[in-house]
Protein backbone atom coordinates (compact mmCIF):
# COMPACT_ATOMS: atom_id res chain seq x y z
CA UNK A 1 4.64 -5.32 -62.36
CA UNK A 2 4.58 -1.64 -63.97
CA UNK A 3 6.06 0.94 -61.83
CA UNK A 4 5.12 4.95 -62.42
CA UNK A 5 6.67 7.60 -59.51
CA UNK A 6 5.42 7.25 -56.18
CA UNK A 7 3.19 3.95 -56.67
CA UNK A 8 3.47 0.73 -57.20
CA UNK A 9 1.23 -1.39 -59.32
CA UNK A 10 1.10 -4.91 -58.07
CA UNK A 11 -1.38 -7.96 -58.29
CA UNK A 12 -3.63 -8.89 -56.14
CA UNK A 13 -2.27 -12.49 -54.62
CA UNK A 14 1.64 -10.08 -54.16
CA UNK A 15 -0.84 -7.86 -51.53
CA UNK A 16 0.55 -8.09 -47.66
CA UNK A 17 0.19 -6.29 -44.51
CA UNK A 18 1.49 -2.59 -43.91
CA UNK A 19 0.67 -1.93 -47.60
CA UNK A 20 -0.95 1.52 -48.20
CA UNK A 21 -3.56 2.06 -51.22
CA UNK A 22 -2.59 4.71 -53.77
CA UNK A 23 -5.68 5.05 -55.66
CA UNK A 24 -9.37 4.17 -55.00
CA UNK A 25 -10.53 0.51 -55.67
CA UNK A 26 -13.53 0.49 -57.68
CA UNK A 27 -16.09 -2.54 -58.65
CA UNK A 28 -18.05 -2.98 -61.45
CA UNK A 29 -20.74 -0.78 -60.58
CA UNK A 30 -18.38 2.01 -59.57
CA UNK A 31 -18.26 1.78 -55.75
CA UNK A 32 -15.39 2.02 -54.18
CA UNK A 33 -14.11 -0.83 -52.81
CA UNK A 34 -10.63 0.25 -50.85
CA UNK A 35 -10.00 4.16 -50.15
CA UNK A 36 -6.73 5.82 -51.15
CA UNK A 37 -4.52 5.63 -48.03
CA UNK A 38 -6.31 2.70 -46.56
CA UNK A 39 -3.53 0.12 -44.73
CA UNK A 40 -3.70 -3.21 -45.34
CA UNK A 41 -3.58 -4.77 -41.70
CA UNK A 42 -5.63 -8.17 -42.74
CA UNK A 43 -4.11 -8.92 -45.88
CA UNK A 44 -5.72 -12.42 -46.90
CA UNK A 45 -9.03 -10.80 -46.18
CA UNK A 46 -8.67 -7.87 -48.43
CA UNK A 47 -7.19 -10.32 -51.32
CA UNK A 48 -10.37 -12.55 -50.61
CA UNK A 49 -13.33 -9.37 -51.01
CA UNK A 50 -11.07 -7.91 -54.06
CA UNK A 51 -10.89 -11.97 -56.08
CA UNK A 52 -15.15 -11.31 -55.39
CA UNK A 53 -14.96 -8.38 -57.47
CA UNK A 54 -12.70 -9.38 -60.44
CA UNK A 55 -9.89 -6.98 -59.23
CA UNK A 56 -6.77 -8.43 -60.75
CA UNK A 57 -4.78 -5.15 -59.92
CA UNK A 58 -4.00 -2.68 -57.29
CA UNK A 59 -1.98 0.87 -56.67
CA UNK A 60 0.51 0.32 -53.81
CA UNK A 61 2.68 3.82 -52.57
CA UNK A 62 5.78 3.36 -52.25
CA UNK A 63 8.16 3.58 -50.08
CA UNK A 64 9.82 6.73 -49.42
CA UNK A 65 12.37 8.50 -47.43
CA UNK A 66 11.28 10.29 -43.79
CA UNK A 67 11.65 13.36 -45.11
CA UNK A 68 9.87 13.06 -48.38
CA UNK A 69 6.83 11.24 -45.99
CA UNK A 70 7.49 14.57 -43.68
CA UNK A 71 6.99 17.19 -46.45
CA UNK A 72 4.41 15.15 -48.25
CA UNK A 73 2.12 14.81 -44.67
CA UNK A 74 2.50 18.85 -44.37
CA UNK A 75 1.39 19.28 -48.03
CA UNK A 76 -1.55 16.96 -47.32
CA UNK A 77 -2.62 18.42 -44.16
CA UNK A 78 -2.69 22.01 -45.92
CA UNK A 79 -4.85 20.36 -48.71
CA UNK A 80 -6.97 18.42 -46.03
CA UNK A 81 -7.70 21.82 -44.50
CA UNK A 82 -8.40 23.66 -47.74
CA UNK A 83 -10.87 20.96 -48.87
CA UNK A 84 -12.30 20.87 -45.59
CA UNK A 85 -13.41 24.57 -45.37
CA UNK A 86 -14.87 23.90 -49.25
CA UNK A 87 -16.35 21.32 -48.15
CA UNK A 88 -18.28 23.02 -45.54
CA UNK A 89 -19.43 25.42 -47.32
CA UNK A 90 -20.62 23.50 -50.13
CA UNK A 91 -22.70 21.76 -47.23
CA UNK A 92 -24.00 24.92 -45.67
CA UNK A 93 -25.09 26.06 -49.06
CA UNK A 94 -27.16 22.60 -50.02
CA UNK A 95 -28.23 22.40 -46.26
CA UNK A 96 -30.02 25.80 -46.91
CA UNK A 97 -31.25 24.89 -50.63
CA UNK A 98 -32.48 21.95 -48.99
CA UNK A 99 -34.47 23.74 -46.21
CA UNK A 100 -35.76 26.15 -48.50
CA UNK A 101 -37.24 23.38 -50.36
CA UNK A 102 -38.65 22.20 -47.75
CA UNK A 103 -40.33 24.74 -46.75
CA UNK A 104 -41.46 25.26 -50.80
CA UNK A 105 -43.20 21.80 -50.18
CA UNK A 106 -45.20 22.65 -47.23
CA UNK A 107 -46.79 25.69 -48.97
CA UNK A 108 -47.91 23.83 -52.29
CA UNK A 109 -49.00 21.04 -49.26
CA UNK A 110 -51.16 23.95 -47.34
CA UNK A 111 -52.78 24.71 -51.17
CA UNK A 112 -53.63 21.30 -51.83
CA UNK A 113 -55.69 20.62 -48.68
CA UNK A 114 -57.01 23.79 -48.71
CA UNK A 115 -58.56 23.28 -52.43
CA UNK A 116 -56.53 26.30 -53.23
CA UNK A 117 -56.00 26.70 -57.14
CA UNK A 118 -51.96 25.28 -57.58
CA UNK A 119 -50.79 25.21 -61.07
CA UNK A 120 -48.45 22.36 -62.43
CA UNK A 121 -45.87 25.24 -63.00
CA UNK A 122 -45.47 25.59 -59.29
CA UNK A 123 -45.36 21.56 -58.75
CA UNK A 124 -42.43 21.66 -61.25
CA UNK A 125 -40.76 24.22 -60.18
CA UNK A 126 -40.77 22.59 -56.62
CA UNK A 127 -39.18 19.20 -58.10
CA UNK A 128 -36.86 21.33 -60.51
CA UNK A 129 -35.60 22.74 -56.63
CA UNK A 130 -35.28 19.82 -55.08
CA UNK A 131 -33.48 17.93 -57.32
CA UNK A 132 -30.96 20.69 -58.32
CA UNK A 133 -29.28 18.84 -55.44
CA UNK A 134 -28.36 16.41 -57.58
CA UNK A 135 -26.55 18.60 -59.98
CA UNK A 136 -24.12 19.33 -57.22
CA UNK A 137 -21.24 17.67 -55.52
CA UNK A 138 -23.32 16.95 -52.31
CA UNK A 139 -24.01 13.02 -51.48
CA UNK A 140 -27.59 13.98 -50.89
CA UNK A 141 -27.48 10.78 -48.87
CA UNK A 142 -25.34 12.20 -46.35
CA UNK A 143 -26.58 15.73 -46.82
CA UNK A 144 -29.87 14.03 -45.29
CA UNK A 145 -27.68 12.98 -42.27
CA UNK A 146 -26.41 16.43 -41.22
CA UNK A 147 -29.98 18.20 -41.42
CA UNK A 148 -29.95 17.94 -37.59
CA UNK A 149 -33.70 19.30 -36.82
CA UNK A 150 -36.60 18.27 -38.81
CA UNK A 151 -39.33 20.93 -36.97
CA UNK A 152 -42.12 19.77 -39.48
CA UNK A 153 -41.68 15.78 -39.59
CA UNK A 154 -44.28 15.17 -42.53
CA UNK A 155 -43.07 17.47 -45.03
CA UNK A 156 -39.72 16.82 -44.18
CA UNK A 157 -40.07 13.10 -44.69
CA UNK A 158 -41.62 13.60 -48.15
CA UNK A 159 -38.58 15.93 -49.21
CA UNK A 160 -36.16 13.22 -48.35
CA UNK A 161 -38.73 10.27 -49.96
CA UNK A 162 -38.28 12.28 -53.00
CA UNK A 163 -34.43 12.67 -53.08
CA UNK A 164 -33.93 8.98 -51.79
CA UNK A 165 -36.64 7.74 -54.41
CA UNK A 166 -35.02 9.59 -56.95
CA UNK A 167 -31.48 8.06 -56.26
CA UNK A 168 -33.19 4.71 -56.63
CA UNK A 169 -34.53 5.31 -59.93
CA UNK A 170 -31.67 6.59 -61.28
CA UNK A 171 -29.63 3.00 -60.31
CA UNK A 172 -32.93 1.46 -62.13
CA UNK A 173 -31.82 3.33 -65.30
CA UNK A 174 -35.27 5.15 -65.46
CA UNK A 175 -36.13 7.79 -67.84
CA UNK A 176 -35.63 11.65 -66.74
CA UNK A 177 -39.71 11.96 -67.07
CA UNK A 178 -40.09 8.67 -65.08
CA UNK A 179 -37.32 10.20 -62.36
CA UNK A 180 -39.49 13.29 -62.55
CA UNK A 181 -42.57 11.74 -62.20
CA UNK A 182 -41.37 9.39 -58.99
CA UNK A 183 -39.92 12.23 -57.28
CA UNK A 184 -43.25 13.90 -57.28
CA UNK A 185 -44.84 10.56 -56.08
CA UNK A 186 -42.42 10.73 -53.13
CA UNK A 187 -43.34 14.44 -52.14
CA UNK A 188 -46.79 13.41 -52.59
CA UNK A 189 -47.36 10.15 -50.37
CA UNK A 190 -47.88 11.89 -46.87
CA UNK A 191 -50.29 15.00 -47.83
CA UNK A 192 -53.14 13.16 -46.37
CA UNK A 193 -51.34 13.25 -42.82
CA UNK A 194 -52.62 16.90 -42.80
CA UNK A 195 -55.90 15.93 -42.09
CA UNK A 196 -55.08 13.32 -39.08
CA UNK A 197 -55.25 14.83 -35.60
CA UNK A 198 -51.53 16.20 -34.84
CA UNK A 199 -52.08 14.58 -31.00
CA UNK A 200 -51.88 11.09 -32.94
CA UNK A 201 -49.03 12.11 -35.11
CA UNK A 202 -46.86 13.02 -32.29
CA UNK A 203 -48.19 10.00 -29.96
CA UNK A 204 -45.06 8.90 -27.97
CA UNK A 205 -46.64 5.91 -27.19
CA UNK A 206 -47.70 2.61 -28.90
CA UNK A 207 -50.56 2.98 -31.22
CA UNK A 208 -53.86 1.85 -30.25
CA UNK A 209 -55.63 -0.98 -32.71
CA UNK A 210 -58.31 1.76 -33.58
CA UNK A 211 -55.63 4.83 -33.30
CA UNK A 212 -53.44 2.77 -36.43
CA UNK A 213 -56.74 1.90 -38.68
CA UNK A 214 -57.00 5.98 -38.35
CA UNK A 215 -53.43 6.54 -39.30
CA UNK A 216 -53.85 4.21 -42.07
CA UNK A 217 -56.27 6.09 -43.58
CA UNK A 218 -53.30 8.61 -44.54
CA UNK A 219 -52.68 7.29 -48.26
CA UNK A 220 -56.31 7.05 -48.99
CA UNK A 221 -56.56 10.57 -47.81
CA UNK A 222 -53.63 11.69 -49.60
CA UNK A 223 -55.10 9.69 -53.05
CA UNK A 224 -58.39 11.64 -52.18
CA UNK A 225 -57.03 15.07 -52.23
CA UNK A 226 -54.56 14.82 -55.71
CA UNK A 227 -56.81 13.08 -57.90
CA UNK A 228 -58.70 15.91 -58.96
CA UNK A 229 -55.56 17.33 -60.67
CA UNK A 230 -55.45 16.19 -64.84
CA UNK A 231 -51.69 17.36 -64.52
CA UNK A 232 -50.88 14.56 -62.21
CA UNK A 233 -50.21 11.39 -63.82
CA UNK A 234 -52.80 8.29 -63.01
CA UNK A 235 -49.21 6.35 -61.88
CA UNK A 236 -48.41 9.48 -59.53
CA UNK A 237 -51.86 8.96 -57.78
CA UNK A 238 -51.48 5.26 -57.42
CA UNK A 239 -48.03 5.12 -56.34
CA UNK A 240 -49.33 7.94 -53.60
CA UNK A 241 -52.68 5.68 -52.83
CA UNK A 242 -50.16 2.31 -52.47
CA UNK A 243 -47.27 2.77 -51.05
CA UNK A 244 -47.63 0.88 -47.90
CA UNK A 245 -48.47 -2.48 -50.30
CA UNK A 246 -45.99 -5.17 -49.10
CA UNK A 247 -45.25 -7.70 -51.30
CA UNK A 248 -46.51 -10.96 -48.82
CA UNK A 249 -49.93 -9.04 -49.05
CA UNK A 250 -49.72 -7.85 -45.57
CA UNK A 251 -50.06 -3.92 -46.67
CA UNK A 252 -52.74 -1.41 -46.77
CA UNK A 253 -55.39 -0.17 -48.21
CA UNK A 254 -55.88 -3.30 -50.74
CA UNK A 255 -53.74 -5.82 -49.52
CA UNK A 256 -51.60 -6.13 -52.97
CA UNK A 257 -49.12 -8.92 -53.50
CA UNK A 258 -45.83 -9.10 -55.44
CA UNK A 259 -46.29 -7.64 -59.41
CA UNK A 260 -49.51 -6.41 -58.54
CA UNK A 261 -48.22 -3.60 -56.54
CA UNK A 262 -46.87 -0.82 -59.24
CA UNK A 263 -43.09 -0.31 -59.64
CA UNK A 264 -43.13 3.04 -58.53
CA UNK A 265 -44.89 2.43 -55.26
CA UNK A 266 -42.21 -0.13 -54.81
CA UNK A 267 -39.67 1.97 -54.90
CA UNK A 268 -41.42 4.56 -52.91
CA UNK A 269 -42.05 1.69 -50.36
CA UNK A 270 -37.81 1.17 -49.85
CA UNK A 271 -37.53 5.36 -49.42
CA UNK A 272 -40.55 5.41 -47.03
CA UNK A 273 -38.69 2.70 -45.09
CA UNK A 274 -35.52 4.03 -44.51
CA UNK A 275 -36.39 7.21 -44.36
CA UNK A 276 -38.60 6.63 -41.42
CA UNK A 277 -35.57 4.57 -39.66
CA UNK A 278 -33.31 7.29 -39.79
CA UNK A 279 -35.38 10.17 -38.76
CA UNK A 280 -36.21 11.11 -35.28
CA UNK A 281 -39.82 10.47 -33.96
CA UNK A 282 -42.04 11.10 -31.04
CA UNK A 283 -41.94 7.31 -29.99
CA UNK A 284 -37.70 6.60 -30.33
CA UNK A 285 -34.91 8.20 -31.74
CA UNK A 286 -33.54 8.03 -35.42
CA UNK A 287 -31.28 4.85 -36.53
CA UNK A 288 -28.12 5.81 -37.75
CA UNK A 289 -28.15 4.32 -41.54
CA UNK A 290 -26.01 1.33 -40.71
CA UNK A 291 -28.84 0.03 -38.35
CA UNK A 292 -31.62 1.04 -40.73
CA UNK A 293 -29.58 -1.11 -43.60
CA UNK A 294 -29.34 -4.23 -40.76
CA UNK A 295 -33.37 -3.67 -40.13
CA UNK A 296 -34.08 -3.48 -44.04
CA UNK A 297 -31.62 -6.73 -44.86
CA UNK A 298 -33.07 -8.18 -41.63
CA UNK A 299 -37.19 -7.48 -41.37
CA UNK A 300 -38.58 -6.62 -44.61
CA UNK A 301 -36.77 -8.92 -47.56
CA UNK A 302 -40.31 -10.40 -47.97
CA UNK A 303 -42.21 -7.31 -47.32
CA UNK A 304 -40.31 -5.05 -50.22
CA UNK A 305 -39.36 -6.03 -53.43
CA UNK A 306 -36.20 -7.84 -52.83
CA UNK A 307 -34.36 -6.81 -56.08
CA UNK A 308 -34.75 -3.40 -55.85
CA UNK A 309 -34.19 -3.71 -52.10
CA UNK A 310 -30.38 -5.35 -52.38
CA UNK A 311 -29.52 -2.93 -55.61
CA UNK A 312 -30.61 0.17 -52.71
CA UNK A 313 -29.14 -1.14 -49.44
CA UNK A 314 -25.07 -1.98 -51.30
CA UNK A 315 -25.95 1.76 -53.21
CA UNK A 316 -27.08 3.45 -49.88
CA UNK A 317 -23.98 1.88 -48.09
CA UNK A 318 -21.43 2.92 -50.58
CA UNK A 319 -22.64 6.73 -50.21
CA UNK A 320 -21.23 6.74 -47.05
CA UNK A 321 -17.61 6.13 -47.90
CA UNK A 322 -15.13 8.80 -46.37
CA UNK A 323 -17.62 9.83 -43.94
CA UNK A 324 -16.96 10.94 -40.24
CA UNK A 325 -18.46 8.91 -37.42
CA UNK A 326 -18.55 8.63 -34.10
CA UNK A 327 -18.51 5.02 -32.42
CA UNK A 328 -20.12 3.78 -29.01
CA UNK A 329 -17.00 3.89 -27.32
CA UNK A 330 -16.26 7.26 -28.15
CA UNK A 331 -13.59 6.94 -30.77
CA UNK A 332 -13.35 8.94 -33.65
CA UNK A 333 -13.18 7.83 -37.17
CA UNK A 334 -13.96 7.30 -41.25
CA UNK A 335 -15.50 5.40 -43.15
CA UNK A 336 -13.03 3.38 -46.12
CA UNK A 337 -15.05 0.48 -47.22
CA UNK A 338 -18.17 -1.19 -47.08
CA UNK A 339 -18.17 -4.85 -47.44
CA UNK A 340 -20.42 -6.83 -49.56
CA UNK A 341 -21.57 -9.07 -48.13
CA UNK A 342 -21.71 -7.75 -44.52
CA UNK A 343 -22.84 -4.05 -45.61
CA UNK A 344 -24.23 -2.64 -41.98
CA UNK A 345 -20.70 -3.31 -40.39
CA UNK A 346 -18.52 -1.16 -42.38
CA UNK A 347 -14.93 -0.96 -41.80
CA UNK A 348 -13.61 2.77 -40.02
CA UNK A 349 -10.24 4.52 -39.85
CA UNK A 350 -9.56 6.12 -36.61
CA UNK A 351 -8.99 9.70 -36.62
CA UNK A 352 -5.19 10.43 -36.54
CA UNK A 353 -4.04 6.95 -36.49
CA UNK A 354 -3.47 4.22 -38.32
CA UNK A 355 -5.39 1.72 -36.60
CA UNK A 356 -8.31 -0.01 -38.69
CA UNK A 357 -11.35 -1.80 -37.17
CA UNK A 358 -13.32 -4.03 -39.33
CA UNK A 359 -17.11 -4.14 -37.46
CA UNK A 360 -18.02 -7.04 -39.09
CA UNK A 361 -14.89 -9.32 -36.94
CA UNK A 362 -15.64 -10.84 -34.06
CA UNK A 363 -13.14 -8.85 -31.79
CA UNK A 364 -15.15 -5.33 -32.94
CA UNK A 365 -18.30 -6.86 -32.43
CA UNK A 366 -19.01 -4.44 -29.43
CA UNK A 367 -18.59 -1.51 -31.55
CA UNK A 368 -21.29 0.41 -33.36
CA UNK A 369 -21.67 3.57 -35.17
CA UNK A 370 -23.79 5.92 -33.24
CA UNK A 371 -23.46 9.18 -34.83
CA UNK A 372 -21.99 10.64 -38.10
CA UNK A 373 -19.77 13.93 -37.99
């Protein structure tokens, strides 16, 4: 066991209760797997998830005098608050790039249907915008989260089908023109919506047989209106014209199965998903993420293609590491890991305390995540 000043580096079988992490426990694909300044309350469980990742090593903290604990808690607390106030800011700042783009969007949107002239500089220059969010230090996934009020639900769905499509591609290891080229897909898939009756949009009640054939008609409408433009890539149009394929042939408009059904409306088809779960709409409110990953793992493994599907839903969860929530009960707390192999019942730190509660145990099983903050 190698010691440096103020951890201790231990293996993994010498881990026990009351044990505090020093440094951030990451797996092979770079997701943290235990926070710094997580406690170990259920040692044999933590030494279990860590042999499932290879993890032969971790940083303990040492122990230390009361008064070196004292000084270092009012250095940390000045930090906490310095980073916090960044941190908001940062957020305002991609919270207004991100409206701005949305409103970007619904202008080139208006042009389209109208058979207004739109040049391919001003369709690039809208992607260019959108994904500068990417370039930042935002999580774009919870960025999406604290955009409270979506006023225009169409346009605001296709921003965040691009970002979250996007994000997808890049864990596929696609090409920067393929990433371009799927984020545009994503803007793209709803522009037929336009020319659907807003009163069936908005319905708050269940469809009608003959009210969902209309609605259906959306990504044939949408196909209909981009396919005039030589700019737009014949795998742009068809991603836009299928995807709501499902891979047991039970999607629309051709009834596609499996390989048949492009890779980019694939993808497209996870984004659409989720996104839809966790967004507010006329008929029920929005699914916090951790419900929309149960619903995904749960409902649609044989509708969506099931690779891509697992690779997005332990991705998606691991963006949400270190952030706030509110639970059911009322408590306060963070997010510090995200197990494998029970990814929808994360495990939250209680806001000043040092109480853990692992969702996924049987005694927490009461508790959910309601809200993030």
């Amino acid at each position: 066991m190698s010691k440096k000043s103020g951890y201790s580096q231990i293996f993994v079988k010498d881990i026990e209760n009351g044990m505090v992490i020093a440094k951030d426990i990451l797996g092979s694909n770079g997701e943290i797997l235990l926070a710094e300044g997580f406690k170990i309350n259920e040692a044999f469980k933590i030494k279990r998830s860590l042999n499932q990742h290879n993890v032969l090593f971790v940083s303990i903290i040492k122990e230390e005098t009361e008064q070196v604990k004292k000084e270092s808690l009012q250095t940390k607390e000045e930090v906490q608050i310095l980073t916090s106030d960044i941190n908001s800011q940062m957020l305002t700042k991609s919270i207004n790039e991100f409206n701005e783009n949305k409103m970007v969007l619904k202008e080139s949107f208006n042009k389209f249907v109208k058979g207004q002239k739109i040049e391919q500089q001003e369709i690039e220059k809208g992607i260019s915008g959108t994904l500068k969010l990417f370039k930042g230090n935002i999580n774009v996934f919870q960025l999406m989260q604290s955009v409270k009020h979506l006023d225009d639900i169409t346009y605001s769905h296709c921003h965040n089908v691009a970002l979250v499509s996007y994000s997808i591609g890049q864990w596929l290891d696609l090409k920067e023109n393929d990433l371009q080229e799927l984020a545009l897909s994503g803007m793209l898939i709803d522009i037929g919506k336009i020319q659907i009756d807003d009163k069936l949009l908005n319905k708050e009640g269940k469809l009608t047989n003959d009210e969902f054939l209309e609605l259906k008609k959306h990504s044939i409408f949408s196909h209909e209106i981009i396919k005039g433009y030589e700019f737009i890539s014949d795998r742009v149009k068809k991603a836009v014209l299928l995807h709501h394929e499902r891979m047991d042939g039970s999607g629309y408009p051709l009834g596609l199965k499996g390989s048949k059904i492009p890779l980019f409306a694939r993808i497209i088809a996870i984004a659409d998903v989720y996104n839809a779960l966790i967004s507010d709409r006329p008929y029920r409110d929005k699914k916090t993420p951790f419900e929309a990953i149960r619903i995904l793992e749960t409902e649609y493994m044989d509708k969506l293609d099931a690779n891509i599907l697992y690779l997005f839903l332990r991705r998606v969860a691991s963006n949400y590491i270190g952030q706030g929530v509110i639970l059911n009960n009322g408590d306060k707390g963070e997010i510090v890991f995200i197990p494998k192999h029970n990814l929808f019942r994360p495990i939250i730190k209680l806001k000043n305390e040092e109480q853990i509660l692992d969702l996924g145990h049987n005694q927490y099983e009461y508790l959910d995540v309601v809200e993030f903050c």
